[in-house]
Every structure is written in structure tokens, then in C-alpha cells.
N, C-alpha and C. Protein backbone atom coordinates (compact mmCIF):
# COMPACT_ATOMS: atom_id res chain seq x y z
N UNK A 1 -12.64 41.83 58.14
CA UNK A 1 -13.19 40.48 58.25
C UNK A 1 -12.80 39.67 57.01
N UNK A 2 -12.30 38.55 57.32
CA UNK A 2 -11.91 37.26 56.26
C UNK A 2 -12.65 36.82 56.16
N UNK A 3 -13.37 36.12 54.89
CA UNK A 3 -14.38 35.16 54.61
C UNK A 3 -13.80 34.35 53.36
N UNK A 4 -13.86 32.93 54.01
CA UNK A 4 -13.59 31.82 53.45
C UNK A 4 -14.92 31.52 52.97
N UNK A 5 -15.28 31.39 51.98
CA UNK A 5 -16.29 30.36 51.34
C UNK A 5 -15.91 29.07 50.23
N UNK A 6 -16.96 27.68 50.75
CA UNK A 6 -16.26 27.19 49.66
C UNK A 6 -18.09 26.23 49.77
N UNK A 7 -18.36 26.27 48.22
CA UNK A 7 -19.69 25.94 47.70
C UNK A 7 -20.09 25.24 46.43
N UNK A 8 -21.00 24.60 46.43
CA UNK A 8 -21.51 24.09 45.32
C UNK A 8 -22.19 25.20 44.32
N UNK A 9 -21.96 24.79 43.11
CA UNK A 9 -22.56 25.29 42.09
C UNK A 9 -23.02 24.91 41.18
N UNK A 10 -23.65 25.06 40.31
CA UNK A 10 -24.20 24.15 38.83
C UNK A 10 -23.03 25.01 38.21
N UNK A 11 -23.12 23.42 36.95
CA UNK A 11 -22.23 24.41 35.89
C UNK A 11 -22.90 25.88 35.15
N UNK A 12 -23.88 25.47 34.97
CA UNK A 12 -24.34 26.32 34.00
C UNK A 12 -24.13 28.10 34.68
N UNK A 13 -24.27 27.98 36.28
CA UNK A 13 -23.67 29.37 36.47
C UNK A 13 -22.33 29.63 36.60
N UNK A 14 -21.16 28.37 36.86
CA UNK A 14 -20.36 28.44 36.20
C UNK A 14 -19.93 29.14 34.84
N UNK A 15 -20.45 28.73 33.64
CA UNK A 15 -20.29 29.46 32.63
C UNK A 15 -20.57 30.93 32.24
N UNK A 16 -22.02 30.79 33.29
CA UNK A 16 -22.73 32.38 33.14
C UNK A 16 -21.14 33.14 33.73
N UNK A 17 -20.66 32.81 34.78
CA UNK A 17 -19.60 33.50 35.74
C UNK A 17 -18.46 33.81 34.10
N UNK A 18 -17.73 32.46 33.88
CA UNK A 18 -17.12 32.77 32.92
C UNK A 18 -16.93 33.67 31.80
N UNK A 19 -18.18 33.98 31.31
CA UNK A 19 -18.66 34.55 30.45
C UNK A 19 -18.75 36.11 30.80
N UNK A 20 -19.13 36.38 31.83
CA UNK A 20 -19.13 37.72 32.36
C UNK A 20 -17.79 38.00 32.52
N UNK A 21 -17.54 37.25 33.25
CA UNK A 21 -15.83 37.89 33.77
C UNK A 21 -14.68 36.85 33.38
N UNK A 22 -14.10 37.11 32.30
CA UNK A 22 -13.29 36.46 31.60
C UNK A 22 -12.00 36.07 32.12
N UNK A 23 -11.54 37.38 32.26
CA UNK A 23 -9.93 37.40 32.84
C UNK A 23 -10.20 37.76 33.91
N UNK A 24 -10.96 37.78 35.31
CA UNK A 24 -11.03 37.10 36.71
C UNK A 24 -11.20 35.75 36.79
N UNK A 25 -12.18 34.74 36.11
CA UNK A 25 -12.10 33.44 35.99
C UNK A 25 -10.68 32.72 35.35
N UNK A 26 -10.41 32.99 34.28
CA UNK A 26 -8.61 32.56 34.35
C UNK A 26 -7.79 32.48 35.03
N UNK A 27 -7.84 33.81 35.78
CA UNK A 27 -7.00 33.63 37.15
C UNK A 27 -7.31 32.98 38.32
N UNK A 28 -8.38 33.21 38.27
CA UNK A 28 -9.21 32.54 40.02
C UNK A 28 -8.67 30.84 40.37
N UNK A 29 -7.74 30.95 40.97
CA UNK A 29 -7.76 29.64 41.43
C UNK A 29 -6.22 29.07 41.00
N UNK A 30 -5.54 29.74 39.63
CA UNK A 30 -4.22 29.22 39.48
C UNK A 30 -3.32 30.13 40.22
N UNK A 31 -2.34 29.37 39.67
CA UNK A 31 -1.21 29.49 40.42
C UNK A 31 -0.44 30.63 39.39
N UNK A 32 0.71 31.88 40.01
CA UNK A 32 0.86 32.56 38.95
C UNK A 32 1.97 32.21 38.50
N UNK A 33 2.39 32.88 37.09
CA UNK A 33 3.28 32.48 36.31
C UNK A 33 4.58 32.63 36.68
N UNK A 34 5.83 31.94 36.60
CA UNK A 34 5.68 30.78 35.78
C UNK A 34 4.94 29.79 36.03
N UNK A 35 3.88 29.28 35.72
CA UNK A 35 3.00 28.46 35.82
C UNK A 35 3.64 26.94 35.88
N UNK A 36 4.46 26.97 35.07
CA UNK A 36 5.47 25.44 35.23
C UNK A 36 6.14 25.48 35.97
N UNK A 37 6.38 26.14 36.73
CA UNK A 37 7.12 26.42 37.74
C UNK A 37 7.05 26.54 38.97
N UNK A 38 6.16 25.84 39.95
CA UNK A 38 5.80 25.85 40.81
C UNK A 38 6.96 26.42 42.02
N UNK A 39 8.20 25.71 42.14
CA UNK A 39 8.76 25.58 43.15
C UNK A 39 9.08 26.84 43.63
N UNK A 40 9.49 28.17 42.47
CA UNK A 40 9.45 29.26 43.28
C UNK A 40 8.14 30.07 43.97
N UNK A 41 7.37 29.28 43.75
CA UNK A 41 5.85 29.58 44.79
C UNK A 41 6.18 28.96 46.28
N UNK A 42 6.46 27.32 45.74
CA UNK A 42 6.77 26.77 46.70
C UNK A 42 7.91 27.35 48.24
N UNK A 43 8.97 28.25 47.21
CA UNK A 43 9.58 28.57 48.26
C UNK A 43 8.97 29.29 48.88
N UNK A 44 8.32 30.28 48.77
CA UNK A 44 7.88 31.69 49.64
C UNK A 44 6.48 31.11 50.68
N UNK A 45 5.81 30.04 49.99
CA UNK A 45 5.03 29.48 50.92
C UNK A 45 5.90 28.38 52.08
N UNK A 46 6.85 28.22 51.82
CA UNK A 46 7.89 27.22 52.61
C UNK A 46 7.63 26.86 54.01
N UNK A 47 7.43 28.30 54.40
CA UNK A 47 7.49 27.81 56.18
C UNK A 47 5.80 27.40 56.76
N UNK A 48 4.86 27.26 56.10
CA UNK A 48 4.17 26.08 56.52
C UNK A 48 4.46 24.90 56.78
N UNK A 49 5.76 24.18 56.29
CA UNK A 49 5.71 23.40 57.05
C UNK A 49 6.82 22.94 57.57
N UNK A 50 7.38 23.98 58.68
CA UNK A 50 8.49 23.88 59.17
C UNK A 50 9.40 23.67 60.43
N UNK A 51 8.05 23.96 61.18
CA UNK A 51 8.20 23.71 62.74
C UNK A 51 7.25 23.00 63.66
N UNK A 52 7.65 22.63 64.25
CA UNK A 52 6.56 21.78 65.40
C UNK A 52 5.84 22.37 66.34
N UNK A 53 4.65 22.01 66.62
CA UNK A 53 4.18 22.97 67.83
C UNK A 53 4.32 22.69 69.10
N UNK A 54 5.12 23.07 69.89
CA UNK A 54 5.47 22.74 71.11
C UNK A 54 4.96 23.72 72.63
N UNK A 55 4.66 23.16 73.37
CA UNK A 55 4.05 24.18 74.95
C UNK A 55 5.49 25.17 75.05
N UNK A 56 5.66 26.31 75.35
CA UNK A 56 6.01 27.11 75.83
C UNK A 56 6.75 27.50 74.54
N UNK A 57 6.73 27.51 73.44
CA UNK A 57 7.73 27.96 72.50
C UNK A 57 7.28 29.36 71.94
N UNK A 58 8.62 30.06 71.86
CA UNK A 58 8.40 31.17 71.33
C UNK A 58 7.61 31.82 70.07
N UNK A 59 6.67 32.98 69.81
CA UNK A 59 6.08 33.36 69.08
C UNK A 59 6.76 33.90 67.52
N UNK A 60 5.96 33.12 66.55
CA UNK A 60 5.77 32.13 65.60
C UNK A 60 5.29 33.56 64.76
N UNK A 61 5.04 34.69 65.47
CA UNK A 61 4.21 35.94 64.37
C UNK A 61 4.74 36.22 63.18
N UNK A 62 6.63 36.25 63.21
CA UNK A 62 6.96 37.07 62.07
C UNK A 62 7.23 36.16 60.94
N UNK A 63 7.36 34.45 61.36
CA UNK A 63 7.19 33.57 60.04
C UNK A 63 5.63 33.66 59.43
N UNK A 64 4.60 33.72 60.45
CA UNK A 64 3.07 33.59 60.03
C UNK A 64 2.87 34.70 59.53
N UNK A 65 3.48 35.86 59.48
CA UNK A 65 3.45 37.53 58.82
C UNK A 65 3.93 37.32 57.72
N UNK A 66 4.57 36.62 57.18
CA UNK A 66 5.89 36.18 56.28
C UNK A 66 4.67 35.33 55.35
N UNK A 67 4.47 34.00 55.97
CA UNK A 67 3.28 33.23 55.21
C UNK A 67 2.07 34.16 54.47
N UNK A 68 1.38 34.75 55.49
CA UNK A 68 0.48 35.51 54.95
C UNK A 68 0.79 36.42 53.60
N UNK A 69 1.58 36.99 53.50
CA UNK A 69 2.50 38.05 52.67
C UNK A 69 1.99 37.70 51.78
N UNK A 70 3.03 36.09 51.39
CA UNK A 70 2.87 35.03 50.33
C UNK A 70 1.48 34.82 50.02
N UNK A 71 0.90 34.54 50.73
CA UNK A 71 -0.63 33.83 50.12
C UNK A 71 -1.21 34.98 49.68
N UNK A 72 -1.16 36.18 49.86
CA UNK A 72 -1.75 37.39 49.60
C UNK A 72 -1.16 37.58 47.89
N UNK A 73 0.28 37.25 47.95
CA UNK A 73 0.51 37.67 46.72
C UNK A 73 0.44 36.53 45.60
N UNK A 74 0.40 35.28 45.77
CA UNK A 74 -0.01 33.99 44.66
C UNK A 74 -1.44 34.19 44.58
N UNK A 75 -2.34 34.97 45.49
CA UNK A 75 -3.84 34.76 44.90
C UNK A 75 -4.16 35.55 44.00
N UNK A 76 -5.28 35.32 43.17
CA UNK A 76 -5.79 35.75 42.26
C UNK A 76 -5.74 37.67 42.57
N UNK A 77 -5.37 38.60 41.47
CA UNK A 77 -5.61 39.58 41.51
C UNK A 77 -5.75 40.51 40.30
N UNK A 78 -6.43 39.56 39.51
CA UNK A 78 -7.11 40.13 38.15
C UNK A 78 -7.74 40.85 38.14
N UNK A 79 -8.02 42.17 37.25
CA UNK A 79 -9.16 42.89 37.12
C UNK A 79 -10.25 42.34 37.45
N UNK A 80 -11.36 43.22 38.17
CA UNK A 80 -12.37 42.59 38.44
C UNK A 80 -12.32 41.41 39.36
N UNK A 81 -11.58 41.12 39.95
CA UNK A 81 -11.90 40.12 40.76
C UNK A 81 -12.86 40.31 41.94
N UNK A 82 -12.81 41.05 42.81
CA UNK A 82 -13.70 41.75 43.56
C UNK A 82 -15.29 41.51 42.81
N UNK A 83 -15.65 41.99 42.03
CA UNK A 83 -17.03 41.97 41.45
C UNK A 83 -17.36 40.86 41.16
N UNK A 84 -16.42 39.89 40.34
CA UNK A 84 -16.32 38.04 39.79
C UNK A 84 -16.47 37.50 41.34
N UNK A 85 -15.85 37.33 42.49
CA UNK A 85 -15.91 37.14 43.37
C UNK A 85 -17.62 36.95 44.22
N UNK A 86 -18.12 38.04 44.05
CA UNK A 86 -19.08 38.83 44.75
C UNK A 86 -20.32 38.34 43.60
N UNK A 87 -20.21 37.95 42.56
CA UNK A 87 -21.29 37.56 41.55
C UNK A 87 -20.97 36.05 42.19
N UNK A 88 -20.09 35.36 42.24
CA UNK A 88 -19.80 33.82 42.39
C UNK A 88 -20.54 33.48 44.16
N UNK A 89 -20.68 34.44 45.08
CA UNK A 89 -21.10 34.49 46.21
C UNK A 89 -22.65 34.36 45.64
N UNK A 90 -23.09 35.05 44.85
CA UNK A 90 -24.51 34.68 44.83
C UNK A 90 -24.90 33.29 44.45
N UNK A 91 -24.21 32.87 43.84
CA UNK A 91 -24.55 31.57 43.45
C UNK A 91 -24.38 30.32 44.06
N UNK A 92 -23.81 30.20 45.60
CA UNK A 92 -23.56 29.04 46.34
C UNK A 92 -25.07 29.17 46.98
N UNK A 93 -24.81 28.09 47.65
CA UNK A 93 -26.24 27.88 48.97
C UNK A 93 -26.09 29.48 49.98
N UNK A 94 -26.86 30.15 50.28
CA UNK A 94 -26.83 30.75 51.45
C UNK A 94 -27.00 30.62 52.56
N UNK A 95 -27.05 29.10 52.86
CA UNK A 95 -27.06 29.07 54.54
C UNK A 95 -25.79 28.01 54.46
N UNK A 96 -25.46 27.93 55.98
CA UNK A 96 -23.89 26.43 55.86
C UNK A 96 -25.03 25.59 56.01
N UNK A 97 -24.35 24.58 55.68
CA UNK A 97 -25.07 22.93 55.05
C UNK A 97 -24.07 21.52 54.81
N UNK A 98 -24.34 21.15 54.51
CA UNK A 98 -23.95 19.93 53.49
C UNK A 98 -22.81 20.42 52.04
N UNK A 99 -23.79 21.30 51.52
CA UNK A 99 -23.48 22.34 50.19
C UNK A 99 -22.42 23.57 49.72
N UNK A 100 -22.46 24.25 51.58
CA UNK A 100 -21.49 25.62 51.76
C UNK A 100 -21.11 25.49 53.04
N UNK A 101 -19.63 25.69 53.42
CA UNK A 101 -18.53 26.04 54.50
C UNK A 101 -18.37 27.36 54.22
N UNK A 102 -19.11 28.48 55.16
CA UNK A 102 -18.27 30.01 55.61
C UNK A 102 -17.14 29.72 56.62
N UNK A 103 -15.92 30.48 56.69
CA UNK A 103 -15.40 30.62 57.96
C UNK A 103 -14.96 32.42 57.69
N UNK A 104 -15.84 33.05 58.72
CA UNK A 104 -15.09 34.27 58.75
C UNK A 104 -14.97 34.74 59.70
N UNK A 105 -13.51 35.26 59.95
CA UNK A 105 -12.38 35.51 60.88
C UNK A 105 -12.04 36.83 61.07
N UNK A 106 -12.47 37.34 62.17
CA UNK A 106 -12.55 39.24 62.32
C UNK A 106 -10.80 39.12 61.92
N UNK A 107 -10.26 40.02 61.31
CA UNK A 107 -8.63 39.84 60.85
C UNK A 107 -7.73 39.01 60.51
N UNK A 108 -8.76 37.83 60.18
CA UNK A 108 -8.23 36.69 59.76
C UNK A 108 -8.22 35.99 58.50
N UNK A 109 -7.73 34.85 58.09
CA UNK A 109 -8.02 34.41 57.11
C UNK A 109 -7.89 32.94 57.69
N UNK A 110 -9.25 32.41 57.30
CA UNK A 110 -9.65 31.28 57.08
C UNK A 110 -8.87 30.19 56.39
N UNK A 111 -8.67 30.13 54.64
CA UNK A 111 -7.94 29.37 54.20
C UNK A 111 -6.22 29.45 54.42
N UNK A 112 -5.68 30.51 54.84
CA UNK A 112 -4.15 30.83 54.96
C UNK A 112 -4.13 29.81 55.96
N UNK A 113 -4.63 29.85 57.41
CA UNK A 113 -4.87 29.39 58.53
C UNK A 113 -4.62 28.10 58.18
N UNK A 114 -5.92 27.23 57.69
CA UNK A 114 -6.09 25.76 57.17
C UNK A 114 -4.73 25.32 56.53
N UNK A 115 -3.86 26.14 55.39
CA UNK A 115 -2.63 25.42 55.01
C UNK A 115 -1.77 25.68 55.56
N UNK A 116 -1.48 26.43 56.70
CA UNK A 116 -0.58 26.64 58.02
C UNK A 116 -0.75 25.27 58.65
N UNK A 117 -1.51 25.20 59.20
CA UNK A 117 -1.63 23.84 59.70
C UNK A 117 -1.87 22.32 59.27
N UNK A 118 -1.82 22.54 58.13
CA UNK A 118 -1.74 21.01 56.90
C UNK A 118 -0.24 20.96 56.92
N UNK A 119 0.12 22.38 56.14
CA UNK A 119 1.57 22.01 55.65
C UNK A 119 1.68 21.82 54.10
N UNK A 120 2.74 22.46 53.93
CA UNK A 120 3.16 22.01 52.49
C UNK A 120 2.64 21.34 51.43
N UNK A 121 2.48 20.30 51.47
CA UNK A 121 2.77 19.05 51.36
C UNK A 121 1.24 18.80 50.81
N UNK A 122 0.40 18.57 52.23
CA UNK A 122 -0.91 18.37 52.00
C UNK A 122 -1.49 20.03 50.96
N UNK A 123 -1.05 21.02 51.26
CA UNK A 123 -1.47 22.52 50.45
C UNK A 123 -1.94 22.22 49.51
N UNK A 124 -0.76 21.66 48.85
CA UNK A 124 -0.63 21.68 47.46
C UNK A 124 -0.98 20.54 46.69
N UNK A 125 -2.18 19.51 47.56
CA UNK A 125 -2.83 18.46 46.81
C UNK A 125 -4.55 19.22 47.36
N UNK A 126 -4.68 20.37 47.95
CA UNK A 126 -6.02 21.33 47.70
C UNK A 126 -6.17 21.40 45.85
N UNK A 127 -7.36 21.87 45.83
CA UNK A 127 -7.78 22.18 44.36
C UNK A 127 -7.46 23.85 44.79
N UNK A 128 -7.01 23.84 43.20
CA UNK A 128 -7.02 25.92 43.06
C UNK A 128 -5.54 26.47 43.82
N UNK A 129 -5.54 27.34 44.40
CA UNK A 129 -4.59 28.30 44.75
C UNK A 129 -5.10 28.76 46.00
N UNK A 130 -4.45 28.82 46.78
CA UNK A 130 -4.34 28.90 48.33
C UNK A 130 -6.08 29.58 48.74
N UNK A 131 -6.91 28.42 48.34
CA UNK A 131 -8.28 28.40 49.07
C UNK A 131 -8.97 29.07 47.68
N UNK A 132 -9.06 29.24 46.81
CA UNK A 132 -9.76 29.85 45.90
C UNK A 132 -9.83 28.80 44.70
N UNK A 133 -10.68 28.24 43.80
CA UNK A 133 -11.07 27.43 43.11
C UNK A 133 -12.24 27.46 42.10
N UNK A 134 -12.30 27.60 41.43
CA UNK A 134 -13.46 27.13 39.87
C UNK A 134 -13.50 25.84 39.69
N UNK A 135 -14.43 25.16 40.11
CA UNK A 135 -14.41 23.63 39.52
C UNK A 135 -15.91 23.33 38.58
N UNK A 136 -15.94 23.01 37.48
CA UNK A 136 -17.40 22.26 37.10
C UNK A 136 -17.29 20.85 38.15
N UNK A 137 -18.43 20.51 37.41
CA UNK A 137 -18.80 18.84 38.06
C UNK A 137 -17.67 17.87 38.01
N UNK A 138 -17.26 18.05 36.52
CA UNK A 138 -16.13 17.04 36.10
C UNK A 138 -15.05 16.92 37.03
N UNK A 139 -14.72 18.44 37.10
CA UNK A 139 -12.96 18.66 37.80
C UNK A 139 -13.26 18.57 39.23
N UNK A 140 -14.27 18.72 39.70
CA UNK A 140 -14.72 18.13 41.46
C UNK A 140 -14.06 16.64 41.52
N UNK A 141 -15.23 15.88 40.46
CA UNK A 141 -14.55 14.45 40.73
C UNK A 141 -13.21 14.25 40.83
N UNK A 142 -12.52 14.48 39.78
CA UNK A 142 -11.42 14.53 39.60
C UNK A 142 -10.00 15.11 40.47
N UNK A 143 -10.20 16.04 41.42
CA UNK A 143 -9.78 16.79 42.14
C UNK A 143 -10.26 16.21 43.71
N UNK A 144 -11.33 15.26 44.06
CA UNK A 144 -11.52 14.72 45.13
C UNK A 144 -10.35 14.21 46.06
N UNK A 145 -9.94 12.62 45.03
CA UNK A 145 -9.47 11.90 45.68
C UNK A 145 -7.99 12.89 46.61
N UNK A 146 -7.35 13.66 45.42
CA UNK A 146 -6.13 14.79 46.43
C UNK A 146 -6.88 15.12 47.19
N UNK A 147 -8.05 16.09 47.73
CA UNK A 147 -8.33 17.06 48.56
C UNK A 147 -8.65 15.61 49.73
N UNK A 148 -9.32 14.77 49.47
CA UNK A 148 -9.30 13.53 50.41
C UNK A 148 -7.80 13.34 51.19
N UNK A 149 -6.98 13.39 50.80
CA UNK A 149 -6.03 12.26 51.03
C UNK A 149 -5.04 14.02 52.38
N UNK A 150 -5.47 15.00 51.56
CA UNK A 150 -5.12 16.38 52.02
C UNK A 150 -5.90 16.78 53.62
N UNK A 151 -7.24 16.68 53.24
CA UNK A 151 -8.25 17.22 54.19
C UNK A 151 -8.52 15.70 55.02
N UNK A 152 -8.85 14.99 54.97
CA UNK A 152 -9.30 13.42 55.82
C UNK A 152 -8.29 12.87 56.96
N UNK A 153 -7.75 14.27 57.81
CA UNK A 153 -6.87 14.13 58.42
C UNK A 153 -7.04 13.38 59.86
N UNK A 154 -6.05 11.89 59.88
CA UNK A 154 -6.50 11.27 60.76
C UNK A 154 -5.61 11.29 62.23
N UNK A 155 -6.01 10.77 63.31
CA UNK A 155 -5.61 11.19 64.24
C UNK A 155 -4.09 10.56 64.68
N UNK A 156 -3.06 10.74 65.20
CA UNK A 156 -2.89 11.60 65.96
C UNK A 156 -2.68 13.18 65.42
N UNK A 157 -2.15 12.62 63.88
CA UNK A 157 -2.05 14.20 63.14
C UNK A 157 -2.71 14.77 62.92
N UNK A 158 -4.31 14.79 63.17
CA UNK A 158 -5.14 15.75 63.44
C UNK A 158 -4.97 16.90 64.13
N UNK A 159 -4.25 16.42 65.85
CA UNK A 159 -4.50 17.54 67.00
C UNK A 159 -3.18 18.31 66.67
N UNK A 160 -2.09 17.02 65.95
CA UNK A 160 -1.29 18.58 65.48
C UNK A 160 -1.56 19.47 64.46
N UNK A 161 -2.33 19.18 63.04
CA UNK A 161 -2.88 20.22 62.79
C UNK A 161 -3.61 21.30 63.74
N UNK A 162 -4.81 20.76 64.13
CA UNK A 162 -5.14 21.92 64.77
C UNK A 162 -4.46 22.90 65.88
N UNK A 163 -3.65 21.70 66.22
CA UNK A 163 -2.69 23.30 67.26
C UNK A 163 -2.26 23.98 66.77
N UNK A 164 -1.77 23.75 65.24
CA UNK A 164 -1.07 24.77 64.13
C UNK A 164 -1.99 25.65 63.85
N UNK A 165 -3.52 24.99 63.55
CA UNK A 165 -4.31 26.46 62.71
C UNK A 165 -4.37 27.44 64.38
N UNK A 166 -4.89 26.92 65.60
CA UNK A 166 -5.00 28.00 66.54
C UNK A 166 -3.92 28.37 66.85
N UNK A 167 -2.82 28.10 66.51
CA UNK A 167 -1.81 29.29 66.70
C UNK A 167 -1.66 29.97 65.91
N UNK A 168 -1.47 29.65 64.73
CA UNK A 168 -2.13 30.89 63.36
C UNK A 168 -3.52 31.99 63.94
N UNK A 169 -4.10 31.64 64.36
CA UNK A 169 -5.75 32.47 65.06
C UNK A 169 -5.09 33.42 65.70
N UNK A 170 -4.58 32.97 67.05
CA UNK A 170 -3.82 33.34 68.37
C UNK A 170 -2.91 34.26 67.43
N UNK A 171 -2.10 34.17 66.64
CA UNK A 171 -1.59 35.30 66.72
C UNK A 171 -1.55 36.18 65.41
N UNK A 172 -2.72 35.75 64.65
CA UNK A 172 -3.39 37.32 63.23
C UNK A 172 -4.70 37.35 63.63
N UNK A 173 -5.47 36.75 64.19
CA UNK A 173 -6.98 37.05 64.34
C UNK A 173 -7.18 37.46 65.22
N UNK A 174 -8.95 37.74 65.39
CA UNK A 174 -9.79 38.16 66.59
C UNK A 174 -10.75 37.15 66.43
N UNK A 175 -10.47 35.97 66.99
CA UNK A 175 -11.86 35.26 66.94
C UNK A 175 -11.07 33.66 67.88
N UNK A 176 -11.31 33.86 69.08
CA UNK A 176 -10.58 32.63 70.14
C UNK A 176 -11.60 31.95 69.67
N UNK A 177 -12.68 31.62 69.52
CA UNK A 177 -13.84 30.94 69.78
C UNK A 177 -13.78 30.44 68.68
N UNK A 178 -13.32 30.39 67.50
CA UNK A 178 -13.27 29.59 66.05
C UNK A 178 -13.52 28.34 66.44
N UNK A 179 -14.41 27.62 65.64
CA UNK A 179 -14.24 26.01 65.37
C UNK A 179 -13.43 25.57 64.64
N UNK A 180 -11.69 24.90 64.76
CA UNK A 180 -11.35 24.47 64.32
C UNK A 180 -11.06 23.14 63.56
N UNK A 181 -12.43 22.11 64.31
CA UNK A 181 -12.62 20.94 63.64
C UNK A 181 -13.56 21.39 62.02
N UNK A 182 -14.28 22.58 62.15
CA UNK A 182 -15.13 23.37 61.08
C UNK A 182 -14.43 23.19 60.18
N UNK A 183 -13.41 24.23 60.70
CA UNK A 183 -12.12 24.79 59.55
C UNK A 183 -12.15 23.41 58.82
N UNK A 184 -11.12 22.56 59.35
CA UNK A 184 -10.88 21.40 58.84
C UNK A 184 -11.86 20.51 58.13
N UNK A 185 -12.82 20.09 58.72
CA UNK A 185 -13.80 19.72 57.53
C UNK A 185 -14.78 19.61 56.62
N UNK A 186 -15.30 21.05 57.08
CA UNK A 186 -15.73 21.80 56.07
C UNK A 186 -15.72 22.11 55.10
N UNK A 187 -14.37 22.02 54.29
CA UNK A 187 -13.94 22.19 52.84
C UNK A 187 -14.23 21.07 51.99
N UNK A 188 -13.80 19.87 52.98
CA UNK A 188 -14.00 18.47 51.88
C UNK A 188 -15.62 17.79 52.47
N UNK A 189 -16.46 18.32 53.27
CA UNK A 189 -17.59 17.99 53.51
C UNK A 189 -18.33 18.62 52.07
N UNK A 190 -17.77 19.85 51.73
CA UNK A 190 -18.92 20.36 50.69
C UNK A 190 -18.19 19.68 49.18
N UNK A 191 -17.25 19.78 48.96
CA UNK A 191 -16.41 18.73 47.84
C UNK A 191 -17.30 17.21 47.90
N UNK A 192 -17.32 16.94 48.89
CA UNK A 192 -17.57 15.07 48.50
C UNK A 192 -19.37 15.53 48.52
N UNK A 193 -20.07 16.57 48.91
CA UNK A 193 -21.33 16.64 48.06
C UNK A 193 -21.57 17.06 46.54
N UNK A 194 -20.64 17.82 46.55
CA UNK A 194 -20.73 18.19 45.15
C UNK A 194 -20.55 17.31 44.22
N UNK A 195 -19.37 16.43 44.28
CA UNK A 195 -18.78 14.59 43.99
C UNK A 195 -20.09 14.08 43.72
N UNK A 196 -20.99 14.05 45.07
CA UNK A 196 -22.39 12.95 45.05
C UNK A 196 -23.00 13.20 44.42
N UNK A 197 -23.78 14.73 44.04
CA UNK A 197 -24.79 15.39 43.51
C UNK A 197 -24.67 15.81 42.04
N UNK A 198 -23.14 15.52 41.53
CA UNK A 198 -22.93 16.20 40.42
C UNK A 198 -22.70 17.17 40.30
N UNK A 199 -22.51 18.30 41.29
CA UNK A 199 -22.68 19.61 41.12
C UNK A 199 -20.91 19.95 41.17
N UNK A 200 -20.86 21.35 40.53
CA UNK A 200 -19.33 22.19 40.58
C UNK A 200 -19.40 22.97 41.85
N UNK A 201 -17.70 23.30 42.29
CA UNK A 201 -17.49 24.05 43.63
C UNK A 201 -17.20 24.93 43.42
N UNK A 202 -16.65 25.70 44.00
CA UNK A 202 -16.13 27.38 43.81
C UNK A 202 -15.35 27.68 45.49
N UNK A 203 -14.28 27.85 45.49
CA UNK A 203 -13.93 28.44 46.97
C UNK A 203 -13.08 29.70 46.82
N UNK A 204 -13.91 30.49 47.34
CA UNK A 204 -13.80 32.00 47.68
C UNK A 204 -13.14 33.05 48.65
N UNK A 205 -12.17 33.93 48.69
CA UNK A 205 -11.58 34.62 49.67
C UNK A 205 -12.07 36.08 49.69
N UNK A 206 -12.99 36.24 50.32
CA UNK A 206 -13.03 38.10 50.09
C UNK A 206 -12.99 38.44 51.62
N UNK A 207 -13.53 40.14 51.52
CA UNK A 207 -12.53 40.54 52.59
C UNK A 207 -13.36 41.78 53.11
N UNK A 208 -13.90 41.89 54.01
CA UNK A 208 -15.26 43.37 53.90
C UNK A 208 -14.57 43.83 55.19
């Protein structure tokens, strides 16, 4: 099971997090080194955004096997991350709200899914590293207006996103029944509260 979380937090457990787990919080959320160097990230994430979704076209598994690979290997995998992870889960809201977006996907992944079907382009104006993020209050604000301009996807390019994330579903998950309008705005529903309230986010990938 995939579990996407993405939540409000105060700073102050922010720091508590920091403080405990040093070198899992450094990593959580960047991008890996060369750090100035984005574009060879960029390549291996590439084929998000590369094809169109069309009725009867052939299966799309071994580029979306290919994607996944990638996102598996740019995310965070610092010592301790698992435990930093799992301490940072205690500290969001526990029910969905206003505050916290779960999406979890029997063999799936939630955030891989979401930048499959953005694309490129929009990915990489998300905060953090392919769905994972540390923000205080400050860097929320600051990090809005991209995840806006990323996530506030208007129509007609909406329904082609979403045909992209359910064909991502359709062919790594077990879960037909996903809400994919969820997926989609769920991430920047809990961002623009955190924005309102003052509060820091945190978005989370673990895996039980």
C-alpha cells in the first residue's frame, strides 16, 4: 500500500522533527546531487510528459515502469527516513479535512501518479521532490503561488490530466475506484490552508 500524505504542521514540530532527525530532514524533499543540476533528474523523469492519451492506444506499462524507477530513486533515502517519516505522520491532522489529503493506493503511488499526469513541466513547479516536502509557514507562502499555477488545473486540460493519472492506476495499481479529482486537489487544498492559517506543510510517501 502507497500512502500519499500531504499536511499542515506548526513550525515548532517542524523543528522538534529537525532536531531529532537531522540527516532525514536534509534530504526529505530535495532533489539529489548534483543539486545544480537538475536536468539530469530531469532526464530520467522525462517521459511524463510525452505522450497523449488517446482511445484505443497501446499500453503505456513499460514507460510508467520506467517513470516509477525514477521517482523511487530521486526520493529521499537517508538514514532514518522511515522513522523521520513515521514521527512527521504524527504530527499532521488525523482525519482528511481542509488541513490533510491521504491518497492510498493498494500498489500504488499516489504522488508518482499526480506528476504522470501534470507532466514535466507543471512537476517541477510542486514544492519538494516528487511529492515529499518540509515547509515552515514562511516557505508555504512562498512556494504557493508555483504549486497554484501547477495544481489549479483548468479545464479542458483538466480531463486530460486525469485520463493520464487513471491510466497510471489502470496499469500499477489496485484501486479502479480512486478519486481522481481528490488526487488533484487535494494537495493545493491543504497548501492554500496552511497559506491562510499560517501553518507549515509536510508531504509524505510511505509504504506499509
Amino acid at each position: 500500500m502507497g500512502v500519499w500524505v500531504v499536511g499542515v504542521v506548526t513550525d515548532d514540530a517542524l523543528a522538534e522533527a529537525r532536531r531529532r532527525f537531522p540527516d532525514a530532514a536534509r534530504a526529505h524533499g530535495a532533489w539529489p546531487e548534483p543539486f545544480d543540476d537538475r536536468s539530469t533528474w530531469c532526464e530520467r523523469l522525462g517521459p511524463v510528459g510525452t505522450f497523449e492519451v488517446t482511445a484505443g492506444q497501446p499500453s503505456r506499462v513499460h514507460e510508467i515502469a520506467r517513470f516509477a524507477d525514477a521517482v523511487g530513486e530521486v526520493r529521499n533515502s537517508a538514514t532514518e527516513v522511515d522513522a523521520f517519516q513515521d514521527h512527521l505522520l504524527q504530527t499532521v491532522p488525523q482525519q482528511e479535512g481542509e488541513d490533510m489529503f491521504c491518497a492510498a493506493v493498494p500498489r500504488g503511488d499516489g504522488a508518482a501518479a499526480l506528476m504522470w499526469g501534470l507532466g514535466l513541466d507543471a512537476t517541477l513547479r510542486l514544492p519538494g521532490c516528487c511529492g515529499e516536502f518540509l515547509l515552515d509557514a514562511a516557505h508555504v507562502r512562498a512556494a504557493l503561488p508555483a504549486a497554484e499555477q501547477a495544481l489549479a488545473v483548468p479545464l479542458p486540460r483538466r480531463a486530460h490530466v486525469a485520463a493520464r493519472v487513471r491510466l497510471w492506476l489502470d496499469e500499477t495499481a489496485d484501486d479502479p475506484s480512486r478519486d481522481i479529482d481528490e488526487l488533484i486537489d487535494g494537495p493545493l487544498r491543504v497548501l492554500r490552508y496552511a497559506a491562510r492559517t499560517g501553518s507549515g506543510a509536510v508531504g509524505l510517501t510511505l509504504w506499509y
